[in-house]
N, C-alpha and C. Protein backbone atom coordinates (compact mmCIF):
# COMPACT_ATOMS: atom_id res chain seq x y z
N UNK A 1 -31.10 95.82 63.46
CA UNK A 1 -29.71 96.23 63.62
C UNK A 1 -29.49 97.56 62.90
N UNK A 2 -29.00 98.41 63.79
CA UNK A 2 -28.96 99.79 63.19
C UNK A 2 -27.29 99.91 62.22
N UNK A 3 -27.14 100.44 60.95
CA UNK A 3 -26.30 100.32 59.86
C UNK A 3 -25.87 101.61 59.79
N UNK A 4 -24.65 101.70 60.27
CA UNK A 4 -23.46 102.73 60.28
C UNK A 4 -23.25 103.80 58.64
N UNK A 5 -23.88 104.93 59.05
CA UNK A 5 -24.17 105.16 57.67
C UNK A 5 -22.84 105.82 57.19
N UNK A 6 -22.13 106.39 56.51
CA UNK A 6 -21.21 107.27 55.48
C UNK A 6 -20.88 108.72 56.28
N UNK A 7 -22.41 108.97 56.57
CA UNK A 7 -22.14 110.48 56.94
C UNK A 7 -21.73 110.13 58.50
N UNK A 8 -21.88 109.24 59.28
CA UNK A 8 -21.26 109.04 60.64
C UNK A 8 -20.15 108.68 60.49
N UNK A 9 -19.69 108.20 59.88
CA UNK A 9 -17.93 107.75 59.64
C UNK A 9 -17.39 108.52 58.62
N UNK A 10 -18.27 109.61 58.58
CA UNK A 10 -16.85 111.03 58.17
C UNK A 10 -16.68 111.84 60.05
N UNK A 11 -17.79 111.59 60.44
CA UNK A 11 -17.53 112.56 61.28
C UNK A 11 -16.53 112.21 62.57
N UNK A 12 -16.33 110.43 62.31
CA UNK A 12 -15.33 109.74 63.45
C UNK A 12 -14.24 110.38 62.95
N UNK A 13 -13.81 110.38 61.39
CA UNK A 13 -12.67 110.20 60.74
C UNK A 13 -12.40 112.04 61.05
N UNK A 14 -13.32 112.90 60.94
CA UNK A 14 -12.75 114.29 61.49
C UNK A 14 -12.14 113.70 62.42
N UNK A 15 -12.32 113.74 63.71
CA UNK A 15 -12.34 113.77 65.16
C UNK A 15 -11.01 113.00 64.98
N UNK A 16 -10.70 112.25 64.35
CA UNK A 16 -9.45 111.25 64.21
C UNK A 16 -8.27 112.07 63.68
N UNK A 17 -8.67 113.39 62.68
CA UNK A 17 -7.70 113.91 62.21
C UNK A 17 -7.51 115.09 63.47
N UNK A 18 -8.34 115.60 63.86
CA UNK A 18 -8.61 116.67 64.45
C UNK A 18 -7.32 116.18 66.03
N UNK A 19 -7.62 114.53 66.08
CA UNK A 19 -6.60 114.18 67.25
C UNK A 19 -5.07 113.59 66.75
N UNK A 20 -5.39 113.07 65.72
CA UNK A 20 -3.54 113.09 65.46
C UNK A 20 -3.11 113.99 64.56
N UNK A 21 -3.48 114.99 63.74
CA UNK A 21 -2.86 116.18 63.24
C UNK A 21 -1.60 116.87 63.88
N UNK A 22 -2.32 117.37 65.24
CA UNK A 22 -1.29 118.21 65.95
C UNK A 22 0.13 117.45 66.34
N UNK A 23 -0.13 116.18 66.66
CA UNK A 23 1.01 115.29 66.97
C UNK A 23 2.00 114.96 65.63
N UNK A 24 1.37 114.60 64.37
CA UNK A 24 1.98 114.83 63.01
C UNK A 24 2.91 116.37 62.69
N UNK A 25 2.35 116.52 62.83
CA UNK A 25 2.91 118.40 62.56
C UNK A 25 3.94 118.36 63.51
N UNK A 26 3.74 118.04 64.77
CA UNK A 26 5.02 118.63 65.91
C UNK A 26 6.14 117.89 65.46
N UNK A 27 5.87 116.44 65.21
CA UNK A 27 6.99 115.29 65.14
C UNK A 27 7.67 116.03 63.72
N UNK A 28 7.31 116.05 62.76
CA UNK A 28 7.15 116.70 61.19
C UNK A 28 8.11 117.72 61.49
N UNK A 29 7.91 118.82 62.17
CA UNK A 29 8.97 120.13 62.15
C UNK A 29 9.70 119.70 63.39
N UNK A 30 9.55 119.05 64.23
CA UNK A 30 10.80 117.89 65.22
C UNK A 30 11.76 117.70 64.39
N UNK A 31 11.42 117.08 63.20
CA UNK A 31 12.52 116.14 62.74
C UNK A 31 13.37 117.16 61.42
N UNK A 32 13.00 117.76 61.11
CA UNK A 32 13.12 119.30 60.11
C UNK A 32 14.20 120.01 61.34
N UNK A 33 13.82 120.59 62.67
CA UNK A 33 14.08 120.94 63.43
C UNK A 33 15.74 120.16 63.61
N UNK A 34 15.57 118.75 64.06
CA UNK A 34 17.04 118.44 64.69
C UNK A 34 17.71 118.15 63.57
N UNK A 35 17.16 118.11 62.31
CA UNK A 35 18.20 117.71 60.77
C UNK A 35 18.92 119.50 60.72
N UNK A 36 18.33 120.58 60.79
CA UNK A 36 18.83 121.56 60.82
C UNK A 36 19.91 121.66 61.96
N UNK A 37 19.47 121.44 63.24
CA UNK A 37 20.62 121.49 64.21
C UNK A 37 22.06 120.86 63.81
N UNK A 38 21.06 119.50 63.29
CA UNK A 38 22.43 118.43 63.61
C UNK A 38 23.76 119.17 62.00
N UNK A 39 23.38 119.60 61.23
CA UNK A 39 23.96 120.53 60.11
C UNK A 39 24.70 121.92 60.86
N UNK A 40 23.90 123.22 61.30
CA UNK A 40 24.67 123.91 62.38
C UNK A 40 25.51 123.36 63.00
N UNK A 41 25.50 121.76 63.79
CA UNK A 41 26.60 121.69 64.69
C UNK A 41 27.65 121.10 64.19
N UNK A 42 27.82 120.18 63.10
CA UNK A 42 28.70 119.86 62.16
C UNK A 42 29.87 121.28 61.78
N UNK A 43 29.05 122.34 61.03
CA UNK A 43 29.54 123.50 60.71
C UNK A 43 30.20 124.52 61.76
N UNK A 44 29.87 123.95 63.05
CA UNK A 44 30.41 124.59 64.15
C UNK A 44 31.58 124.15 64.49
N UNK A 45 31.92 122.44 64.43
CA UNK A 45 32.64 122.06 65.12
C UNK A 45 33.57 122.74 63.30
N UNK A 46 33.75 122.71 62.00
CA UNK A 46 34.53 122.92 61.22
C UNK A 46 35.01 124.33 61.68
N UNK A 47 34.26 125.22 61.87
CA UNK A 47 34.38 126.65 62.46
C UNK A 47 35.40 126.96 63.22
N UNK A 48 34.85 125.92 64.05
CA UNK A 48 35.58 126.04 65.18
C UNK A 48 37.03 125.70 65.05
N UNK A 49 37.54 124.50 64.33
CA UNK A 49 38.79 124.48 63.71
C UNK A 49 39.57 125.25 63.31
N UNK A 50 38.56 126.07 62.27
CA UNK A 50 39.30 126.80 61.42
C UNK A 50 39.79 128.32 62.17
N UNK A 51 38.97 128.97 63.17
CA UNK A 51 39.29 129.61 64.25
C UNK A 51 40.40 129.11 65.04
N UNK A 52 40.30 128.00 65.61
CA UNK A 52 41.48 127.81 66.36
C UNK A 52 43.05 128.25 65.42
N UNK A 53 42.47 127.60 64.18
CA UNK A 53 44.07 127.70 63.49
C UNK A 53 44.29 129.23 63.05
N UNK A 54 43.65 129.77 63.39
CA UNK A 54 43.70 131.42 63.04
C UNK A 54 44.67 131.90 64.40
N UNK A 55 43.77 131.41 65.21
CA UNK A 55 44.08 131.17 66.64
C UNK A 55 45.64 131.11 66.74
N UNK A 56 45.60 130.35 66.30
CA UNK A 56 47.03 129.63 66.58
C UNK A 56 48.35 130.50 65.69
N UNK A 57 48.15 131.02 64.77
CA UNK A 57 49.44 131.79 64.39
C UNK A 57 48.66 133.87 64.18
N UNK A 58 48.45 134.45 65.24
CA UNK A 58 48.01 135.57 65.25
C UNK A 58 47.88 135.85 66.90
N UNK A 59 48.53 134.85 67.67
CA UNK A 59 48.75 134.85 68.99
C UNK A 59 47.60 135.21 69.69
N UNK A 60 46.82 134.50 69.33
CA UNK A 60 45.23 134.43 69.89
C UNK A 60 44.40 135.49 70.17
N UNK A 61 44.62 136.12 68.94
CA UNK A 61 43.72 137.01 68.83
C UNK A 61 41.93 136.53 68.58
N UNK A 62 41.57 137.57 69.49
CA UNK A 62 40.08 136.55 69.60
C UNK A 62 39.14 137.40 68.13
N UNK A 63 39.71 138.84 68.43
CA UNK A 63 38.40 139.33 67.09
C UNK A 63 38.67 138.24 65.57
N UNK A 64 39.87 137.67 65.91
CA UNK A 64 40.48 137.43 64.47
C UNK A 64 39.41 135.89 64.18
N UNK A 65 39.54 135.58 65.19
CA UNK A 65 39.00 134.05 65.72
C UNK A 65 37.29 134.20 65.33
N UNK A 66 36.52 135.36 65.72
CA UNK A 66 35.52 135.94 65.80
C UNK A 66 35.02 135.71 64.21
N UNK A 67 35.84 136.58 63.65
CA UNK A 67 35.68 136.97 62.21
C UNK A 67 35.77 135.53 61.51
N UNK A 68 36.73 134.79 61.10
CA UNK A 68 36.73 133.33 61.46
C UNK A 68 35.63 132.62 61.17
N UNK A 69 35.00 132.38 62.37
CA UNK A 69 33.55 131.66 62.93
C UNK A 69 32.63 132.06 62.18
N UNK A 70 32.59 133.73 62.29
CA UNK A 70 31.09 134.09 61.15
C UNK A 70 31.22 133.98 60.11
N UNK A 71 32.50 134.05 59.31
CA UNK A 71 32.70 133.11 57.49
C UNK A 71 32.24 131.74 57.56
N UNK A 72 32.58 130.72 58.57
CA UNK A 72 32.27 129.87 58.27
C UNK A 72 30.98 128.98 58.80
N UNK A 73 30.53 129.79 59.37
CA UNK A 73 29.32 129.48 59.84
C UNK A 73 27.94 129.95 58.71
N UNK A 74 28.53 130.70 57.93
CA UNK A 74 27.59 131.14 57.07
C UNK A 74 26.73 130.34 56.20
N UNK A 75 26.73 128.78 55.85
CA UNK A 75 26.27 127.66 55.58
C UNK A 75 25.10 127.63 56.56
N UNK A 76 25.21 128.29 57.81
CA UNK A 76 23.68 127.55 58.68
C UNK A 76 23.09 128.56 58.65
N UNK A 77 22.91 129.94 58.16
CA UNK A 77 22.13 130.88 57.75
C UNK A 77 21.18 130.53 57.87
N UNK A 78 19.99 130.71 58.30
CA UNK A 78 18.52 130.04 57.72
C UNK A 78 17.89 131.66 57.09
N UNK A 79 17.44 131.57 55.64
CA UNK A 79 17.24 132.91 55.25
C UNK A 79 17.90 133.26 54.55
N UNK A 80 17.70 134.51 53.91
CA UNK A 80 18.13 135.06 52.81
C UNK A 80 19.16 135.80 53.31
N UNK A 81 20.28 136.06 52.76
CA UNK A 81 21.73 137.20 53.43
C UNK A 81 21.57 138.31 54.04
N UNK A 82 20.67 138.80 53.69
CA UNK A 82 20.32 140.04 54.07
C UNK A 82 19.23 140.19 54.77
N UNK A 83 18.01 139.23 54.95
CA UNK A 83 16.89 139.03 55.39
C UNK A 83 18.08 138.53 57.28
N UNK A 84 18.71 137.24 57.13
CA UNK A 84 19.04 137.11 58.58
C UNK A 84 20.80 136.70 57.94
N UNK A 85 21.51 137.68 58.01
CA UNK A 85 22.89 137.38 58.36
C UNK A 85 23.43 136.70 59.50
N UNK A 86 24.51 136.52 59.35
CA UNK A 86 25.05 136.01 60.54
C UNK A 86 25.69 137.12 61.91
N UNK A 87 24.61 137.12 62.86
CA UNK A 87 25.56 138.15 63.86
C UNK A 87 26.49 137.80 64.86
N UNK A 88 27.67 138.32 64.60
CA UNK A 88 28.68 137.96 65.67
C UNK A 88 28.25 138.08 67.52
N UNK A 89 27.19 138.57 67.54
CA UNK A 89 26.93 138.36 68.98
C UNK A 89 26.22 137.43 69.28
N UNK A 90 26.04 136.81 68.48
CA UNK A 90 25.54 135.05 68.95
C UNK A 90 26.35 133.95 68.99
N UNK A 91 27.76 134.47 68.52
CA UNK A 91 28.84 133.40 69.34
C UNK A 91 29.78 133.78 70.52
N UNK A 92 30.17 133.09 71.33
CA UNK A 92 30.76 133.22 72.46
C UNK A 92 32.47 132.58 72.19
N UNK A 93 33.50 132.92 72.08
CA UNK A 93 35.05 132.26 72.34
C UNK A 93 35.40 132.17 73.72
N UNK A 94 36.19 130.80 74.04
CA UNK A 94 36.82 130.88 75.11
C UNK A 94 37.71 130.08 74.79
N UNK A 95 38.82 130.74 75.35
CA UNK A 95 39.97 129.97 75.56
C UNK A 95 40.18 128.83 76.65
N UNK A 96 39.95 127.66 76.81
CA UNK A 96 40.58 126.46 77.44
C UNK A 96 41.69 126.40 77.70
N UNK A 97 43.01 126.67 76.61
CA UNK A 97 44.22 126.27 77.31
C UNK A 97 44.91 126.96 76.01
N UNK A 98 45.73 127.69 76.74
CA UNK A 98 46.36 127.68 77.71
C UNK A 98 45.46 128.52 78.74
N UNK A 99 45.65 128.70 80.21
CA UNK A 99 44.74 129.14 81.12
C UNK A 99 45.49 130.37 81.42
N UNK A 100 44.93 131.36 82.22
CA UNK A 100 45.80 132.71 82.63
C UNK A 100 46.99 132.28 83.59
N UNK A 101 46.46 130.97 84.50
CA UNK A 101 47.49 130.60 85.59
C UNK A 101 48.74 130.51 84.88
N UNK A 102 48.62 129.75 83.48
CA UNK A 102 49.96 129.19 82.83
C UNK A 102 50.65 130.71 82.58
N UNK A 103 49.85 132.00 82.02
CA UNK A 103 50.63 132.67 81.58
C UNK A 103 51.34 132.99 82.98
N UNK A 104 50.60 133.37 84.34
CA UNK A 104 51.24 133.72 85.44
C UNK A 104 52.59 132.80 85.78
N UNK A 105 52.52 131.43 85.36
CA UNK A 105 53.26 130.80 85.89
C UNK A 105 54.68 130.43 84.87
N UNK A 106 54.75 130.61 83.48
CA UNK A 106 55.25 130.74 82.58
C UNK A 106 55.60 131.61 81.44
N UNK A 107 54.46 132.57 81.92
CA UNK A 107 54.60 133.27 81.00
C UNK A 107 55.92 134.73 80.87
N UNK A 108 55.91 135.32 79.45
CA UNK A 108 57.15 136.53 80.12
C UNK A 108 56.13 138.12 79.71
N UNK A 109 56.81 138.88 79.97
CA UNK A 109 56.39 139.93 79.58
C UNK A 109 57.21 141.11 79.27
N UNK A 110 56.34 141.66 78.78
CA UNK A 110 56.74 142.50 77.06
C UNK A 110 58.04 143.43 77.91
N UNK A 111 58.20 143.60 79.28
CA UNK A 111 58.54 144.71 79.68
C UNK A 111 59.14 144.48 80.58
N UNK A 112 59.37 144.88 82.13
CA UNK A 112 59.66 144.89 83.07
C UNK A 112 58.89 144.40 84.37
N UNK A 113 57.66 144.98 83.94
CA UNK A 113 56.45 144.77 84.82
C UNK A 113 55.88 143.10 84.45
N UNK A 114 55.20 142.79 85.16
CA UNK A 114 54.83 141.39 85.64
C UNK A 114 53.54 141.37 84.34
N UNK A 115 53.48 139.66 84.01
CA UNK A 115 52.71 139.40 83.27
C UNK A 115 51.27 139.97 83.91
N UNK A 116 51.32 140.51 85.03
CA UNK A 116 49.14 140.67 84.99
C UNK A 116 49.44 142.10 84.82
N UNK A 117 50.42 142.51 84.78
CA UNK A 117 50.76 144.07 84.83
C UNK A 117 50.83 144.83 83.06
N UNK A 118 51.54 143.64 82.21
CA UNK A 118 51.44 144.20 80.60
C UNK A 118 51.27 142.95 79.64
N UNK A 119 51.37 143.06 77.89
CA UNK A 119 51.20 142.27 77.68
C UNK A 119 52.02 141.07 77.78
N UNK A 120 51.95 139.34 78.19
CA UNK A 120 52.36 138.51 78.06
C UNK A 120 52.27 137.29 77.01
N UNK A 121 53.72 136.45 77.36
CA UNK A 121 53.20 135.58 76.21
C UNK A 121 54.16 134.32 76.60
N UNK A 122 53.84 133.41 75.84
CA UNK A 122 53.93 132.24 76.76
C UNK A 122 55.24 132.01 75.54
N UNK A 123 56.36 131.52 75.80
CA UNK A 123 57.37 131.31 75.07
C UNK A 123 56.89 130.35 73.64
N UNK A 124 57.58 130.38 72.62
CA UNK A 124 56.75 129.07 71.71
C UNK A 124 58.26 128.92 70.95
N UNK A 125 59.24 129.62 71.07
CA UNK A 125 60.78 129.22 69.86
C UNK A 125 60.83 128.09 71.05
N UNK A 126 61.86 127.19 70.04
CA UNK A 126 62.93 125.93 70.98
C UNK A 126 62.20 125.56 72.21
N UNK A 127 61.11 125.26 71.51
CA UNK A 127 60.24 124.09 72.82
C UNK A 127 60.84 122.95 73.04
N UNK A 128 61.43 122.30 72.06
CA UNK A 128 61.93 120.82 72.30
C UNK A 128 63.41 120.69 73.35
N UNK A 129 63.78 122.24 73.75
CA UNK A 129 64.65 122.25 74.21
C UNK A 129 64.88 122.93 75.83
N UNK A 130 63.69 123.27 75.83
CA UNK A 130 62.93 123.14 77.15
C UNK A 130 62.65 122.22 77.69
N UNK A 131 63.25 122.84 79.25
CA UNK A 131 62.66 121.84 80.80
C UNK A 131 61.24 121.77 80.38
N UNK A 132 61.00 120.05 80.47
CA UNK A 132 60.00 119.37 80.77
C UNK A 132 59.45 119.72 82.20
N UNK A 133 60.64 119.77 83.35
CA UNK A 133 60.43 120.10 84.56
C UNK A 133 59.48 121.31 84.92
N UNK A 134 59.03 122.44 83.63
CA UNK A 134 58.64 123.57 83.88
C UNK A 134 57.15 123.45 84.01
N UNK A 135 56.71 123.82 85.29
CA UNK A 135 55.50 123.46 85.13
C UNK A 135 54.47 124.73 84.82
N UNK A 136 53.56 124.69 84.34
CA UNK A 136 52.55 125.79 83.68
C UNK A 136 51.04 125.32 84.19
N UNK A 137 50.97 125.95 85.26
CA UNK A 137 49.85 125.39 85.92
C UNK A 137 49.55 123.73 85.67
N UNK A 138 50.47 123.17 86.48
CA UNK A 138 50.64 121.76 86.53
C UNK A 138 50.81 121.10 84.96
N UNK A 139 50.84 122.00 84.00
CA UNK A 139 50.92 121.47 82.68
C UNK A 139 52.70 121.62 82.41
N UNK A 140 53.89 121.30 81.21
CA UNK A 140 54.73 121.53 80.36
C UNK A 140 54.42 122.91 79.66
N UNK A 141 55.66 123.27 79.71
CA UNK A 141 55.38 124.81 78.68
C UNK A 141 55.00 124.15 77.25
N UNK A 142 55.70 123.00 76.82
CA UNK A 142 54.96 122.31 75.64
C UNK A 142 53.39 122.36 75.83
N UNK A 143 53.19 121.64 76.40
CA UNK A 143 51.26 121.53 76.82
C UNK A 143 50.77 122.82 76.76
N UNK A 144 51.70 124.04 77.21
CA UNK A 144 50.84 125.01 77.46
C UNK A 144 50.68 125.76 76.26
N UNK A 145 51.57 125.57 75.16
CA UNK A 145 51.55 126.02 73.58
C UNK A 145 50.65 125.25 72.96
N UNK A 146 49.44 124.43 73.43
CA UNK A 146 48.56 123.97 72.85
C UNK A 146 47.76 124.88 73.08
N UNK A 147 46.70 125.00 72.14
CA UNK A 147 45.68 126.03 72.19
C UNK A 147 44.31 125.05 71.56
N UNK A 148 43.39 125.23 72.81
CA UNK A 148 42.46 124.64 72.61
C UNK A 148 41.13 125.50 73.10
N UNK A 149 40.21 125.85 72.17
CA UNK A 149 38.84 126.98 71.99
C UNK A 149 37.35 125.88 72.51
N UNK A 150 36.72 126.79 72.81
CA UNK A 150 35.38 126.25 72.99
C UNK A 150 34.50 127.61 72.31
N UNK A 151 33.47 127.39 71.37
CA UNK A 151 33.22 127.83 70.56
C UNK A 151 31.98 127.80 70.64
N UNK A 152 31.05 128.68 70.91
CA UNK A 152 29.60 128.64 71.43
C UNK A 152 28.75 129.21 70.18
N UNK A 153 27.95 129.14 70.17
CA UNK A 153 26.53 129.89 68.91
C UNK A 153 25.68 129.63 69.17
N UNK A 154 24.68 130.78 68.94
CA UNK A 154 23.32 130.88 69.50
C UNK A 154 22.43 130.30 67.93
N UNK A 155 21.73 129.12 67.59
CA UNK A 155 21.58 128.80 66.37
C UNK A 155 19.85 128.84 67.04
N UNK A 156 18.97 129.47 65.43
CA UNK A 156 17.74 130.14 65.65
C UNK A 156 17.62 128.93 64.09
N UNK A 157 16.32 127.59 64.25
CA UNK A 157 16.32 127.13 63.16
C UNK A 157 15.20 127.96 62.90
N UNK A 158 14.47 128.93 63.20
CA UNK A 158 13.13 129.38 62.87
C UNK A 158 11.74 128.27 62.52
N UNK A 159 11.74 127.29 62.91
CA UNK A 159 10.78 126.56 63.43
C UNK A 159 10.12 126.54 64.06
N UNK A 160 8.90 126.98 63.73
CA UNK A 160 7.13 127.07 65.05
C UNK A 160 7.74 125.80 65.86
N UNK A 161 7.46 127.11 67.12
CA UNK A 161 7.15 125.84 68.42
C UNK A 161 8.66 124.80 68.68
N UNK A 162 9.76 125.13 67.66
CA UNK A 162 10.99 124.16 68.12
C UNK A 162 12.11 124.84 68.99
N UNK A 163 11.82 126.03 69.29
CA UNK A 163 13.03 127.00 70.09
C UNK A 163 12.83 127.19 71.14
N UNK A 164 11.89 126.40 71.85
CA UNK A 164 11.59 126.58 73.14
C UNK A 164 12.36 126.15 73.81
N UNK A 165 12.01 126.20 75.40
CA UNK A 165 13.05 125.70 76.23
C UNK A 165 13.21 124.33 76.04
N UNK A 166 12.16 123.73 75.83
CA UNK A 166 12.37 121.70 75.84
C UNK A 166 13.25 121.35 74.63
N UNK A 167 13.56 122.30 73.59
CA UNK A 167 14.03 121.81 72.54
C UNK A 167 16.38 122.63 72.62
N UNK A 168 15.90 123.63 73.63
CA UNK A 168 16.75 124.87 73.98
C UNK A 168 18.26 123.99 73.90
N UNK A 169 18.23 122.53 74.95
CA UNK A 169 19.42 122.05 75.14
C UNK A 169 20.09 122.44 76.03
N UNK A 170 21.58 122.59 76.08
CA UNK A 170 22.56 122.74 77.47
C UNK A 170 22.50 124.53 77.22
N UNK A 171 21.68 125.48 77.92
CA UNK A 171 21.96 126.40 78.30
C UNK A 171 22.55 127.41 79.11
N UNK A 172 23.58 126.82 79.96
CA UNK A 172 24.57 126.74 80.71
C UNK A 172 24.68 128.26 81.01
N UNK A 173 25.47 128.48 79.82
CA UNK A 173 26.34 129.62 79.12
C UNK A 173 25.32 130.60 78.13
N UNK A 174 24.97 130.87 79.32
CA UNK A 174 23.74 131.77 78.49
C UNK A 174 24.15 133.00 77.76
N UNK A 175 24.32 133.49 76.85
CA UNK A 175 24.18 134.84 75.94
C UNK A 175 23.57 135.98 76.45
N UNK A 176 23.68 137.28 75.74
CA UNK A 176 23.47 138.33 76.03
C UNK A 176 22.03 138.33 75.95
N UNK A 177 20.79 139.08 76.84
CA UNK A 177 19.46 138.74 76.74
C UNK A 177 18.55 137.72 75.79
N UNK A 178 19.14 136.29 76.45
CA UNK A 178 18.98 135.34 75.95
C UNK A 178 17.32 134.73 76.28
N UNK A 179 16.97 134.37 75.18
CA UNK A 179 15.17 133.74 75.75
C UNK A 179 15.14 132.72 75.26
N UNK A 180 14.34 131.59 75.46
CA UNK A 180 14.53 130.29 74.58
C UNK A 180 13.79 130.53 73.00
N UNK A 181 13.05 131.56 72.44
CA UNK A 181 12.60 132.04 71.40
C UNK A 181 13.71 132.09 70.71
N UNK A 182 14.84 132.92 71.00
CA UNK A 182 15.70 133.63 70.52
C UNK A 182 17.37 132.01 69.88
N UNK A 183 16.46 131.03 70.09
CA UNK A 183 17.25 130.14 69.42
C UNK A 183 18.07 128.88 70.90
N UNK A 184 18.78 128.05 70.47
CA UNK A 184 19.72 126.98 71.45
C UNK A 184 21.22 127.23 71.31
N UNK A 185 21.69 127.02 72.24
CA UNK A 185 23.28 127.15 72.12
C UNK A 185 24.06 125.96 72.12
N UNK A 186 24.37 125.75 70.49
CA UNK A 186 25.46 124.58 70.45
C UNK A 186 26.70 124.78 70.58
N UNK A 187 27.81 124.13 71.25
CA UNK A 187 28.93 124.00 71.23
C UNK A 187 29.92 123.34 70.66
N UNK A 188 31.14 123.98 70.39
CA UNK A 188 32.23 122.74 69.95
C UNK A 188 33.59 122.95 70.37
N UNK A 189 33.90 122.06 70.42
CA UNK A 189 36.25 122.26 70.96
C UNK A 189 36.57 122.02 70.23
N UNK A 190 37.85 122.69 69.73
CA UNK A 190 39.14 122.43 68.84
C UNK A 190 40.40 122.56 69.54
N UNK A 191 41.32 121.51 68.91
CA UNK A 191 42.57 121.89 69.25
C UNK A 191 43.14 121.99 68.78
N UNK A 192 44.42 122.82 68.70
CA UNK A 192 45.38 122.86 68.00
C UNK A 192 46.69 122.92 68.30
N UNK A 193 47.69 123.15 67.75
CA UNK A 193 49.25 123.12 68.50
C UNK A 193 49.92 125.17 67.84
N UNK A 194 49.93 125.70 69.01
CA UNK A 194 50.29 127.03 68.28
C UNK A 194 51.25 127.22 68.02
N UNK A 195 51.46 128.82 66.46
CA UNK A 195 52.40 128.67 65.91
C UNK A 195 52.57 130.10 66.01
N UNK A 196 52.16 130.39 66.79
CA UNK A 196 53.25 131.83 67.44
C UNK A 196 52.84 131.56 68.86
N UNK A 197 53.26 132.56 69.47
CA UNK A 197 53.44 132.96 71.06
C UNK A 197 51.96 132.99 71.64
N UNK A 198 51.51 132.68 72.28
CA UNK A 198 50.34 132.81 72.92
C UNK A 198 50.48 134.14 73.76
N UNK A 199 49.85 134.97 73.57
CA UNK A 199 49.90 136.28 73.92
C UNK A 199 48.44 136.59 74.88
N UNK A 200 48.80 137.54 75.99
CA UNK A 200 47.35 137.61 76.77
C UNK A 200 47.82 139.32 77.08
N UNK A 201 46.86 139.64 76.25
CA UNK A 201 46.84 141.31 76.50
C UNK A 201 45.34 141.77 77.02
N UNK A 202 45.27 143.14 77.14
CA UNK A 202 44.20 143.42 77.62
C UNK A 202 42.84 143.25 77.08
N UNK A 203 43.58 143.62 75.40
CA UNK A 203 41.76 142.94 74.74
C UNK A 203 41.13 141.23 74.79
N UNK A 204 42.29 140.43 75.32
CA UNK A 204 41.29 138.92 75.82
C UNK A 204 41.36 138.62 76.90
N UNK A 205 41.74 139.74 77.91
CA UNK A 205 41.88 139.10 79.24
C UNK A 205 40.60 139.30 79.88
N UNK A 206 39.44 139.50 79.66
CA UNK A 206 38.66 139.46 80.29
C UNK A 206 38.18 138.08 80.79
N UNK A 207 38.51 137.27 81.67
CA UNK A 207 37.86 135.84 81.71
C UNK A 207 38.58 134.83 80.36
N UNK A 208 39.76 135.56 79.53
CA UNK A 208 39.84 135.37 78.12
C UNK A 208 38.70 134.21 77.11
N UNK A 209 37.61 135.74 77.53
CA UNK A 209 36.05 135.10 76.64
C UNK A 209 36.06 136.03 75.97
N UNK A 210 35.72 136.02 74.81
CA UNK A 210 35.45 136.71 73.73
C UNK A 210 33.74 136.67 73.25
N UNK A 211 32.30 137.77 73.75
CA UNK A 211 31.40 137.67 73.75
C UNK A 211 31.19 137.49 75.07
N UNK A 212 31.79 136.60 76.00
CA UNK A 212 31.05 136.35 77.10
C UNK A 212 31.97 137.35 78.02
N UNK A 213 32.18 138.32 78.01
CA UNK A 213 32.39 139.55 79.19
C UNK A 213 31.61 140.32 79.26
C-alpha cells in the first residue's frame, strides 16, 4: 500500500488555495463593497432631505440644492479631501413635483407674458383658502406646493473589480460620460411641503434637472 507522503499533500493543499483564494477575495471586497454603498445611500437619502428643505424656502433653486448635497454627502468621500473631493458633477437634481404642467396650469407670472414666456411661480400665501376645485395638472394648488426631489450620485467605492457593470445597479439615468469603472448611481426622494413660491425660471427649466441637461 502506497503512503501519502507530506510533500504530496502540500501540493493538493496549493491547488486548494490556488482554487478558493480568488472566490475569498471577491466575496471579501463584495462585502467591503456593499457596506460602503449601503453608508453612501443612507447619506444620500439625509442629503437629499436636507436639499429639499433648502429647496423649499429659496423657491427651488437648484444650484442652492446642488451646493446642499455636496456638504452633505461629504461623509462618503472615499479618500483623502484633496486626494478625491466631492464633485458636483456626479449628482443629478430633479424636480418631481411640482411638474412644469402645474406651473402652466396654475402657475402666475412675474409679468404680463405667459408663464413659459417669463419667470413663474406657483402661488404659496393663503393656501388654506384656496379652491380645492383648482386643478394643477390633475393635482390641488395645495399638492402642487409640495416639493418633492429625486436626487441622483454617481458613488465610486474604489474597490478592485466592484464598479463594474454587475455590481453598477439601476443605470437608467446615466451621467455625463458615464462607464461602469467610473462608479454606480444611487438614488433617493425627499419630500417636503414648500415655504416660499415655487418659482420656474430659466436657470431650472431645462427638463427642471439640474446636471441632467
Amino acid at each position: 500500500m502506497k503512503i501519502k507522503t507530506r510533500k504530496s499533500q502540500s501540493g493538493v493543499s496549493m491547488i486548494e488555495t490556488i482554487l478558493v483564494f480568488p472566490v475569498m477575495l471577491v466575496m471579501g471586497l463584495g462585502i467591503i463593497h456593499l457596506g460602503l454603498v449601503y453608508q453612501a445611500k443612507v447619506n444620500l437619502e439625509y442629503a437629499a432631505l436636507m436639499a429639499a428643505r433648502v429647496g423649499s424656502v429659496t423657491n427651488i433653486n437648484l444650484q442652492s440644492m446642488l451646493t446642499e448635497a455636496v456638504v452633505r454627502m461629504a461623509p462618503s468621500r472615499i479618500g483623502g479631501a484633496l486626494e478625491n473631493p466631492i464633485n458636483p458633477a456626479d449628482f443629478t437634481i430633479e424636480v418631481l413635483n411640482p411638474t412644469a404642467t402645474m406651473f402652466a396650469d396654475c402657475g402666475v407670472a412675474s409679468s404680463d407674458a405667459t408663464c413659459a414666456q417669463a419667470n413663474c411661480e406657483i402661488p404659496n400665501f393663503g393656501l388654506q383658502y384656496r379652491p380645492t376645485g383648482l386643478l394643477c395638472d390633475g393635482a390641488s394648488i395645495q399638492d402642487a406646493n409640495i416639493l418633492r426631489i429625486k436626487l441622483t450620485y454617481r458613488f465610486n467605492s474604489r474597490i478592485p473589480f466592484m464598479n463594474v457593470r454587475l455590481f453598477s445597479g439601476d443605470d437608467e439615468n446615466n451621467l455625463n460620460d458615464y462607464t461602469p469603472q467610473d462608479g454606480m448611481n444611487i438614488h433617493a426622494v425627499a419630500t417636503v411641503r414648500m415655504q416660499s413660491p415655487a418659482r420656474y425660471t430659466i436657470n431650472n427649466s431645462c427638463g427642471f434637472v439640474l446636471g441632467g441637461c
